[in-house]
C-alpha atoms as a PDB file:
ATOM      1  CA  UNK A   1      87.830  20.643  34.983  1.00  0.00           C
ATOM      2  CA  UNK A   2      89.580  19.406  37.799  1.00  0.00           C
ATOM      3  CA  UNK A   3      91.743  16.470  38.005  1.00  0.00           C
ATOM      4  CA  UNK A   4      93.079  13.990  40.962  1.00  0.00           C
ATOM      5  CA  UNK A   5      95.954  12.242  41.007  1.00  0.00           C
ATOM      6  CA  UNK A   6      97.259   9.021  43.272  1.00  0.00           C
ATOM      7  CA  UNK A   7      99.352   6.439  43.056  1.00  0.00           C
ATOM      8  CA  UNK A   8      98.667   2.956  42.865  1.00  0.00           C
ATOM      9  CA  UNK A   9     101.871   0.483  42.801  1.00  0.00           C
ATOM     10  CA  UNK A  10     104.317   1.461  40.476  1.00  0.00           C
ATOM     11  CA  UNK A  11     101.502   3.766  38.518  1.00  0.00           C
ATOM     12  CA  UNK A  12     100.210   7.262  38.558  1.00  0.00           C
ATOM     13  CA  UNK A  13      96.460   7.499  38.123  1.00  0.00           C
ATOM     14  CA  UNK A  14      94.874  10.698  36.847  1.00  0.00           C
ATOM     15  CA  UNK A  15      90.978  11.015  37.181  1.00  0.00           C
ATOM     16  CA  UNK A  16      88.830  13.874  35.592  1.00  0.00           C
ATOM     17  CA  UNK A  17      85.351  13.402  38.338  1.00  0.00           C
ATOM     18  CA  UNK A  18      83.374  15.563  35.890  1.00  0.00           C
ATOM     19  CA  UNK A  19      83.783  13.420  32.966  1.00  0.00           C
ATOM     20  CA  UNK A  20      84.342  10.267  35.509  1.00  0.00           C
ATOM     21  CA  UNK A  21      87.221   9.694  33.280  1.00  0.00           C
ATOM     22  CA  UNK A  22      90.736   8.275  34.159  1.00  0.00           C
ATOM     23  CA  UNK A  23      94.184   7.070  32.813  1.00  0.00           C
ATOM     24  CA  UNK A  24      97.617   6.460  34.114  1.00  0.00           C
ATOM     25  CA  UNK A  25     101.019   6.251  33.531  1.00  0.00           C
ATOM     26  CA  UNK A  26     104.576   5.421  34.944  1.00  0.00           C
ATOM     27  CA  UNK A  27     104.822   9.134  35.868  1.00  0.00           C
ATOM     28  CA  UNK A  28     102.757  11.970  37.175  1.00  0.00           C
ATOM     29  CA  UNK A  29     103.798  13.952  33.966  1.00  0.00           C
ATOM     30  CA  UNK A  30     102.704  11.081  31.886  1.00  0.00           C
ATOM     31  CA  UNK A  31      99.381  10.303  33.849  1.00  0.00           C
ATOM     32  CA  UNK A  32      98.331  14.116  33.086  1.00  0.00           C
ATOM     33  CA  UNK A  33      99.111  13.728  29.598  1.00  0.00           C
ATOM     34  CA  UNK A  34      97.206  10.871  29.169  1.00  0.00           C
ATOM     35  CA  UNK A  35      93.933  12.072  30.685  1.00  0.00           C
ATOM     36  CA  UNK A  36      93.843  15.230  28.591  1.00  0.00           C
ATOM     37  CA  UNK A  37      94.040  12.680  25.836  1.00  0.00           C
ATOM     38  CA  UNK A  38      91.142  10.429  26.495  1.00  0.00           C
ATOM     39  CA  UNK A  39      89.461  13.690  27.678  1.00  0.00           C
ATOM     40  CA  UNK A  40      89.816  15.074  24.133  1.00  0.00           C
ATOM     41  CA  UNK A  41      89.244  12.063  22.159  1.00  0.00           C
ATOM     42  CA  UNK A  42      85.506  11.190  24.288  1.00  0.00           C
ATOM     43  CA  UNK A  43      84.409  15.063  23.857  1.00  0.00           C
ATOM     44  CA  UNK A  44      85.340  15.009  19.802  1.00  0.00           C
ATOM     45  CA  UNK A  45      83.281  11.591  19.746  1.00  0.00           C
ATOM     46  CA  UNK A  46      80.575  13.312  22.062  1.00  0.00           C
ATOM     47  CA  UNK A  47      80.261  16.162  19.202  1.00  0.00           C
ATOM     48  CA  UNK A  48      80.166  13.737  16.030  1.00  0.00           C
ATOM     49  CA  UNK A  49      77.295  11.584  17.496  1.00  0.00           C
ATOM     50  CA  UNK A  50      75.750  14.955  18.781  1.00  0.00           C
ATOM     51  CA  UNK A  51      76.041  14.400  22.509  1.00  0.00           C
ATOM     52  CA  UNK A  52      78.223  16.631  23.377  1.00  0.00           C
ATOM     53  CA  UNK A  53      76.032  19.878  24.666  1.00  0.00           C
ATOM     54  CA  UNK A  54      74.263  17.169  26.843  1.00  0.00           C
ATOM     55  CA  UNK A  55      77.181  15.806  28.272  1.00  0.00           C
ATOM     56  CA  UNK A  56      78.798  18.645  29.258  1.00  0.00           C
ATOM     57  CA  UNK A  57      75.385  19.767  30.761  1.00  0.00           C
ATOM     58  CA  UNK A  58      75.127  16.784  32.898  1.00  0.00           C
ATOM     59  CA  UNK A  59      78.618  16.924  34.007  1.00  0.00           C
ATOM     60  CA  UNK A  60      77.917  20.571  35.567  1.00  0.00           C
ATOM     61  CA  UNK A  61      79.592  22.460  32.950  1.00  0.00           C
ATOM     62  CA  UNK A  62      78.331  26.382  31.710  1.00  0.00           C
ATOM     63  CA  UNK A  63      78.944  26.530  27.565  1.00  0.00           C
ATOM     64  CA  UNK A  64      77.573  29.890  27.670  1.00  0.00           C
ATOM     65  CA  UNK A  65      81.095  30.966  27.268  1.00  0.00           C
ATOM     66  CA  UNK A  66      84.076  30.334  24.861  1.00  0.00           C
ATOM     67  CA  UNK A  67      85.971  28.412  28.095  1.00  0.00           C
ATOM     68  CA  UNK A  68      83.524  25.830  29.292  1.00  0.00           C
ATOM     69  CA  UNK A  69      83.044  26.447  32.979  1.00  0.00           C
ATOM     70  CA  UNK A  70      82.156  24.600  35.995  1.00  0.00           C
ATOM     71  CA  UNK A  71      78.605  25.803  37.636  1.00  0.00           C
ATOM     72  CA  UNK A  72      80.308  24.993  41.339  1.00  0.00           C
ATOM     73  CA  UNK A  73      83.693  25.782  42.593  1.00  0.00           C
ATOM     74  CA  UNK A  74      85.890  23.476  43.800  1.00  0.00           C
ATOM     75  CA  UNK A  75      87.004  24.626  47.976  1.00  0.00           C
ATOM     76  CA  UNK A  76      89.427  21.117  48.252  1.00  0.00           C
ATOM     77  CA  UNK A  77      89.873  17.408  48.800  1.00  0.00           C
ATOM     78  CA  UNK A  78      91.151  16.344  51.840  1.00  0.00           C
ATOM     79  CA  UNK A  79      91.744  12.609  52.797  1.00  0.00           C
ATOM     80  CA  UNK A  80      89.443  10.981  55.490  1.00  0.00           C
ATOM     81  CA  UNK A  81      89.423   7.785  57.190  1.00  0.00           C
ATOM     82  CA  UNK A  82      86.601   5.202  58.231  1.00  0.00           C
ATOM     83  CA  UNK A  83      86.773   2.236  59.715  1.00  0.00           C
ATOM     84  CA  UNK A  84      84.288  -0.248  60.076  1.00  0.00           C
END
């Protein structure tokens, strides 16, 4: 999974674009940690409702393995501008 992070005010945001999940905290450390935790709790509700193999599916992910994969590689983000 990959994960972005930016900050907004006095906050660090952490997003997860394969789940399109995010969370945040006062600090980048605390940001990360809190993503991995909403990460965790939404795949262990996923798997007791029985949604979980088609989640993952449609969020790119190869469970062919023991370490879920991503089917594409990531090459890199790179801010752009647009103006109107």
């Amino acid at each position: 999974m990959t994960e972005e992070l930016w900050k907004e005010g006095n906050m660090y945001v952490s997003y997860c674009p394969e789940l399109d999940i995010a969370s945040c905290g006062e600090t980048v450390d605390q940001a990360k940690k809190n993503l991995k935790e909403v990460i965790l709790i939404n795949l262990e509700e996923a798997q007791k409702i029985g949604t979980l193999d088609k989640l993952l599916q449609e969020a790119g992910f190869d469970k062919t393995q023991s370490i879920l994969a991503l089917r594409k590689e990531l090459v890199g983000f790179t801010p752009i501008e647009v103006a109107l």
